[in-house]
N, C-alpha and C. Protein backbone atom coordinates (compact mmCIF):
# COMPACT_ATOMS: atom_id res chain seq x y z
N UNK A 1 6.12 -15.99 0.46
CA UNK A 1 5.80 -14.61 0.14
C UNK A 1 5.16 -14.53 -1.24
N UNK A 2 5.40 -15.56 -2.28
CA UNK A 2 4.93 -15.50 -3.69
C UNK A 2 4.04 -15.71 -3.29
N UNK A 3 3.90 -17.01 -2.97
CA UNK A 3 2.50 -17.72 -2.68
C UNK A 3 1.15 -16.61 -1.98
N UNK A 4 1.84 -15.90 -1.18
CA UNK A 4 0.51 -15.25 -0.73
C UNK A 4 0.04 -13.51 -1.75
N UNK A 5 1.34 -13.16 -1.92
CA UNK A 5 1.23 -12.51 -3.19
C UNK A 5 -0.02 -12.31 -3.97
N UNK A 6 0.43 -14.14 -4.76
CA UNK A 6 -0.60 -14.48 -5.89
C UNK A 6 -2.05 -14.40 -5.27
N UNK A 7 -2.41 -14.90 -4.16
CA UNK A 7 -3.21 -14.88 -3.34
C UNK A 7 -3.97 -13.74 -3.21
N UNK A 8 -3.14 -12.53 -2.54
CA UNK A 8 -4.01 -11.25 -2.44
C UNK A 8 -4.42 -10.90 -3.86
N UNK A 9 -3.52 -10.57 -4.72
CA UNK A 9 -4.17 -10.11 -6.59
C UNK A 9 -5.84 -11.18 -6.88
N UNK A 10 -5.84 -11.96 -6.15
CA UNK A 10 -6.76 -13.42 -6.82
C UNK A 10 -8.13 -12.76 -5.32
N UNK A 11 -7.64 -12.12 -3.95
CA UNK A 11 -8.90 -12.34 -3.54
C UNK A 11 -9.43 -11.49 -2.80
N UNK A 12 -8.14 -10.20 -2.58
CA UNK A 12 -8.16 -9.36 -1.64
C UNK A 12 -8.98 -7.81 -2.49
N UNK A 13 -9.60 -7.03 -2.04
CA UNK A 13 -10.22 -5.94 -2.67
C UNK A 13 -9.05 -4.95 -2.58
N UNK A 14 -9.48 -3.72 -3.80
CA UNK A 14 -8.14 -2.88 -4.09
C UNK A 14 -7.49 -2.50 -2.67
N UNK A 15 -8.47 -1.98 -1.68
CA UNK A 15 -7.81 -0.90 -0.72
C UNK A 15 -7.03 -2.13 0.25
N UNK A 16 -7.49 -3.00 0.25
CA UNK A 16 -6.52 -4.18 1.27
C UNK A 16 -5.39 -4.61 0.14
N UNK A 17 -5.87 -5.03 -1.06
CA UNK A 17 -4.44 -4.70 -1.41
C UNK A 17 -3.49 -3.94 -1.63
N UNK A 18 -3.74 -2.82 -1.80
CA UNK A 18 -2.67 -1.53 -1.80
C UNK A 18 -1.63 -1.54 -0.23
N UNK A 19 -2.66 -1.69 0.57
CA UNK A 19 -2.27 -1.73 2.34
C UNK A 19 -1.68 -2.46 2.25
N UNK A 20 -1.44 -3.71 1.88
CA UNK A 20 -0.59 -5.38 1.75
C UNK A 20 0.77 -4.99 1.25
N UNK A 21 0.54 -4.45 -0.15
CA UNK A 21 1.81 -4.11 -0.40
C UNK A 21 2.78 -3.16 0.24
N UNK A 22 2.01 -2.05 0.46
CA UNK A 22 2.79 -0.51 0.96
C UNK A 22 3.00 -1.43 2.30
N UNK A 23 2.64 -2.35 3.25
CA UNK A 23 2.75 -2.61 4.05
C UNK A 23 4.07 -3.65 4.28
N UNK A 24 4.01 -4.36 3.69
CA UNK A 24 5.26 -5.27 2.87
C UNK A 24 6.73 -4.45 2.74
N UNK A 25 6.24 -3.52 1.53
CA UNK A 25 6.98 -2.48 1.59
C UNK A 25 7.82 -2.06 2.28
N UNK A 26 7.06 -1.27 3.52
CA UNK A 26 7.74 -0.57 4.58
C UNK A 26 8.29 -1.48 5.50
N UNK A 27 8.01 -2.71 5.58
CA UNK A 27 8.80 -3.87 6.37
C UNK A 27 10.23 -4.04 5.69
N UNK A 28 10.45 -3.75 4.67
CA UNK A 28 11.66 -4.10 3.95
C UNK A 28 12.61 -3.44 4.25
N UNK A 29 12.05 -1.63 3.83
CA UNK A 29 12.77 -0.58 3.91
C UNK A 29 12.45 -0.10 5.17
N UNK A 30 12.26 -1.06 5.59
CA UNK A 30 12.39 -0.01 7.41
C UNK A 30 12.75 1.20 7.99
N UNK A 31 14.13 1.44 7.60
CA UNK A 31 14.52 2.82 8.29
C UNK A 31 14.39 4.25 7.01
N UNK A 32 13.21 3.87 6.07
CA UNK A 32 13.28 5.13 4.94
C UNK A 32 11.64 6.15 5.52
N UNK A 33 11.95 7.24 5.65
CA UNK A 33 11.21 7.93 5.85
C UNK A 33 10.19 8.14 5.10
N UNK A 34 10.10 8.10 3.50
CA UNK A 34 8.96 8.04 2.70
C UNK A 34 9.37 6.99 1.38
N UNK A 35 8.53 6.28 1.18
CA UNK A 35 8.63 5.15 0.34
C UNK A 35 8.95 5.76 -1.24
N UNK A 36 10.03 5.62 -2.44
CA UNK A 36 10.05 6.45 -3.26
C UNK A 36 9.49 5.81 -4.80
N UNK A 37 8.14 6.09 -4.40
CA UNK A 37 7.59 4.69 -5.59
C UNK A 37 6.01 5.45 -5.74
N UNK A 38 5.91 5.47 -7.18
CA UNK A 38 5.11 6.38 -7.86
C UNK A 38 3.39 5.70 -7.82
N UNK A 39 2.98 6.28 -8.58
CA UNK A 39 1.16 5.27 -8.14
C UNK A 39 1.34 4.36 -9.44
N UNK A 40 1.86 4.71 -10.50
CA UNK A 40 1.78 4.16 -11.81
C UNK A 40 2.77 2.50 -10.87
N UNK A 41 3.67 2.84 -10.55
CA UNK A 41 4.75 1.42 -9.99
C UNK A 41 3.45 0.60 -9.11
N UNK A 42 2.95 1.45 -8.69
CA UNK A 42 1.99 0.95 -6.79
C UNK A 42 1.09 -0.11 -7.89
N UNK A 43 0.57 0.71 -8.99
CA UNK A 43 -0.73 -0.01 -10.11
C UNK A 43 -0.07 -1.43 -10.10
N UNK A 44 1.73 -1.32 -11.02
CA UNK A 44 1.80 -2.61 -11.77
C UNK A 44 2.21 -3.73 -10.05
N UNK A 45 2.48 -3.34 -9.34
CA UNK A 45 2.30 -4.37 -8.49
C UNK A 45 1.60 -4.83 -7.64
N UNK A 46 0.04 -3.94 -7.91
CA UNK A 46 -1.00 -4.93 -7.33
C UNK A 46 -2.24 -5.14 -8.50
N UNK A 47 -1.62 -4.88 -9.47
CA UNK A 47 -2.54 -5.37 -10.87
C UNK A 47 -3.49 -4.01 -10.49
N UNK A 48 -3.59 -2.79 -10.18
CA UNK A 48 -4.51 -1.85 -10.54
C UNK A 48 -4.17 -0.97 -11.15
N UNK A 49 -5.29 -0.57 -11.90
CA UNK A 49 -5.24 1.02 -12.49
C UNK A 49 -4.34 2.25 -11.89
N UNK A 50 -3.86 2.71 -12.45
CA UNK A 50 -3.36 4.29 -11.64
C UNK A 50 -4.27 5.11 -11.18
N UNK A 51 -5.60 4.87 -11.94
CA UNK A 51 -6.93 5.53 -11.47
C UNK A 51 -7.36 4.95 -10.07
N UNK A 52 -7.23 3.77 -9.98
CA UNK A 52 -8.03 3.13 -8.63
C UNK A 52 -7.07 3.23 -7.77
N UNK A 53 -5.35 3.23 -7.78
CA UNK A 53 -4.81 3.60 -6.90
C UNK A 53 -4.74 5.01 -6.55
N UNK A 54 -4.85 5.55 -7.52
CA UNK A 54 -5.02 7.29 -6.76
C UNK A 54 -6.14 7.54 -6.05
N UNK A 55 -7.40 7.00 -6.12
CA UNK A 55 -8.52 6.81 -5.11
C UNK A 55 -8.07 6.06 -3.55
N UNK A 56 -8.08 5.19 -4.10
CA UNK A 56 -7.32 4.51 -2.75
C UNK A 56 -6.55 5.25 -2.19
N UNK A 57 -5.25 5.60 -2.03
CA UNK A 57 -4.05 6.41 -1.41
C UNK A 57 -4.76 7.81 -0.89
N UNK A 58 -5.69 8.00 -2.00
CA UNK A 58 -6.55 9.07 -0.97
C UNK A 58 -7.36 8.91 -0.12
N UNK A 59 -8.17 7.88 -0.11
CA UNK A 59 -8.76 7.29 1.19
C UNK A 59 -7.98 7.38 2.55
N UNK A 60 -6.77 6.20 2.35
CA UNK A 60 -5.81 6.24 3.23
C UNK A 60 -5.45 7.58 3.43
N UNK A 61 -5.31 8.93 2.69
CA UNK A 61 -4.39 10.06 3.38
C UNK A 61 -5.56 10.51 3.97
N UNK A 62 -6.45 10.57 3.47
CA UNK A 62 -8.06 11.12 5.00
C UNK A 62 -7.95 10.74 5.69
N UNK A 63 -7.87 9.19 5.99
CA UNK A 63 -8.18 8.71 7.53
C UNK A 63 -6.80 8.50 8.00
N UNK A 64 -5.39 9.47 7.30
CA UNK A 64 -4.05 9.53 8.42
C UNK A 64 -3.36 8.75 7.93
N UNK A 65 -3.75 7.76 7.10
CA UNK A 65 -2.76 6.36 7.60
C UNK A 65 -1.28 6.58 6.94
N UNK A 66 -1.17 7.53 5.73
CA UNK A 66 -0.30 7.98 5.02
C UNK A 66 -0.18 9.15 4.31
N UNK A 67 0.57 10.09 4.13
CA UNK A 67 0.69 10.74 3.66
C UNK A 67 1.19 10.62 1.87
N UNK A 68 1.04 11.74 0.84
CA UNK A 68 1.58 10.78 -0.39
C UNK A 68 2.06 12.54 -0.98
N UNK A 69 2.90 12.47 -1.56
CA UNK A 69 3.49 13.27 -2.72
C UNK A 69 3.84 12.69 -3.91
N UNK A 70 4.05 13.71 -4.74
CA UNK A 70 4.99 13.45 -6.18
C UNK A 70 5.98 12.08 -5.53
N UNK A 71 5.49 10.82 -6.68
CA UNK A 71 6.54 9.82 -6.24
C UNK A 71 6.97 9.56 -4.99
N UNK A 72 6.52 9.38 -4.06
CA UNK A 72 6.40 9.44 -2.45
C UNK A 72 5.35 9.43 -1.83
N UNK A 73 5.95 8.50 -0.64
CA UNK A 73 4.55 8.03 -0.52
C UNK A 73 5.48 8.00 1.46
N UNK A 74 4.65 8.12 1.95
CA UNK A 74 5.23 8.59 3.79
C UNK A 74 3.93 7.67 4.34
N UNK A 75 4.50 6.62 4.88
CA UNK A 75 3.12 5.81 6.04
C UNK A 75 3.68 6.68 7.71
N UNK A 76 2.29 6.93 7.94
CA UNK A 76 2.58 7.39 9.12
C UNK A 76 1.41 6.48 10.43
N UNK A 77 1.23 5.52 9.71
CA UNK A 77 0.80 4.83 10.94
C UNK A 77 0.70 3.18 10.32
N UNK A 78 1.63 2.46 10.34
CA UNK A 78 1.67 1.16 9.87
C UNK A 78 0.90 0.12 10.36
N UNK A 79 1.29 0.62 11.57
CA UNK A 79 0.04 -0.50 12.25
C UNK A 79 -1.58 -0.63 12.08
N UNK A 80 -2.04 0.32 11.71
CA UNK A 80 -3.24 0.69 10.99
C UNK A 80 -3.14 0.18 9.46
N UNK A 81 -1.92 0.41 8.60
CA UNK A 81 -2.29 0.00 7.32
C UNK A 81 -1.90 -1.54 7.59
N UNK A 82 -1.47 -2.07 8.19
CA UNK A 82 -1.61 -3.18 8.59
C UNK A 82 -3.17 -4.05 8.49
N UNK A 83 -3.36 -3.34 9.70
CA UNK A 83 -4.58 -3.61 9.86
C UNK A 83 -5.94 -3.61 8.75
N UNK A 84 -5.26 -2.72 8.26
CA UNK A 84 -6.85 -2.53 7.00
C UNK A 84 -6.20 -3.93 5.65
N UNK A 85 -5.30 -4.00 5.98
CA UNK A 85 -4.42 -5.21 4.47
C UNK A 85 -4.91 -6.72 5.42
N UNK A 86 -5.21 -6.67 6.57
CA UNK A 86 -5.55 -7.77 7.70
C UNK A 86 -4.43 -8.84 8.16
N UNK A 87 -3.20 -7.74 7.75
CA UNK A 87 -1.98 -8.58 8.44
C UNK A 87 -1.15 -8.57 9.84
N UNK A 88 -2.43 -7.61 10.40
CA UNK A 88 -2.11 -7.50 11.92
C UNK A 88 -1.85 -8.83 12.91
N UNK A 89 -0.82 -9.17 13.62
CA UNK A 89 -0.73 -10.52 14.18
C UNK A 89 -1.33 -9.82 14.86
């Protein structure tokens, strides 16, 4: 899991990495209805700006894939953010 980690920060572009993590994420906490983790937290763990993640997360809430509030963050279609992070088996 490190190993690929280091990997995405080194090769993956912001919006697949944001998807990687939040995707990761929601594998962990499985049964939580909205993830409780701010954009500034989302920045320091995929090495981006708070600026480029607030772009991003808005991408994703246009095309559905998640919803986001104050410190909250709600995936409503994982298999899609899956898909855009390219960790769909």
């Amino acid at each position: 899991m490190a190993l690929r980690f280091g990997a995405d920060m080194l090769t993956l572009p912001p919006t697949q990495r944001v998807a990687a993590r939040l995707s990761d994420i929601a594998e962990v906490t499985g049964k939580l209805d909205a993830l409780p983790l701010s954009q500034q937290a989302l920045g320091e763990m995929t090495g981006l700006t708070r600026k480029t993640i607030n772009a991003v997360l808005h991408r994703l809430q246009a095309d559905k894939v998640l919803l986001c509030d104050y410190r909250r963050i709600e995936i409503r279609d994982v298999d899609r953010l899956r898909d855009i992070a390219r960790l769909s088996v």
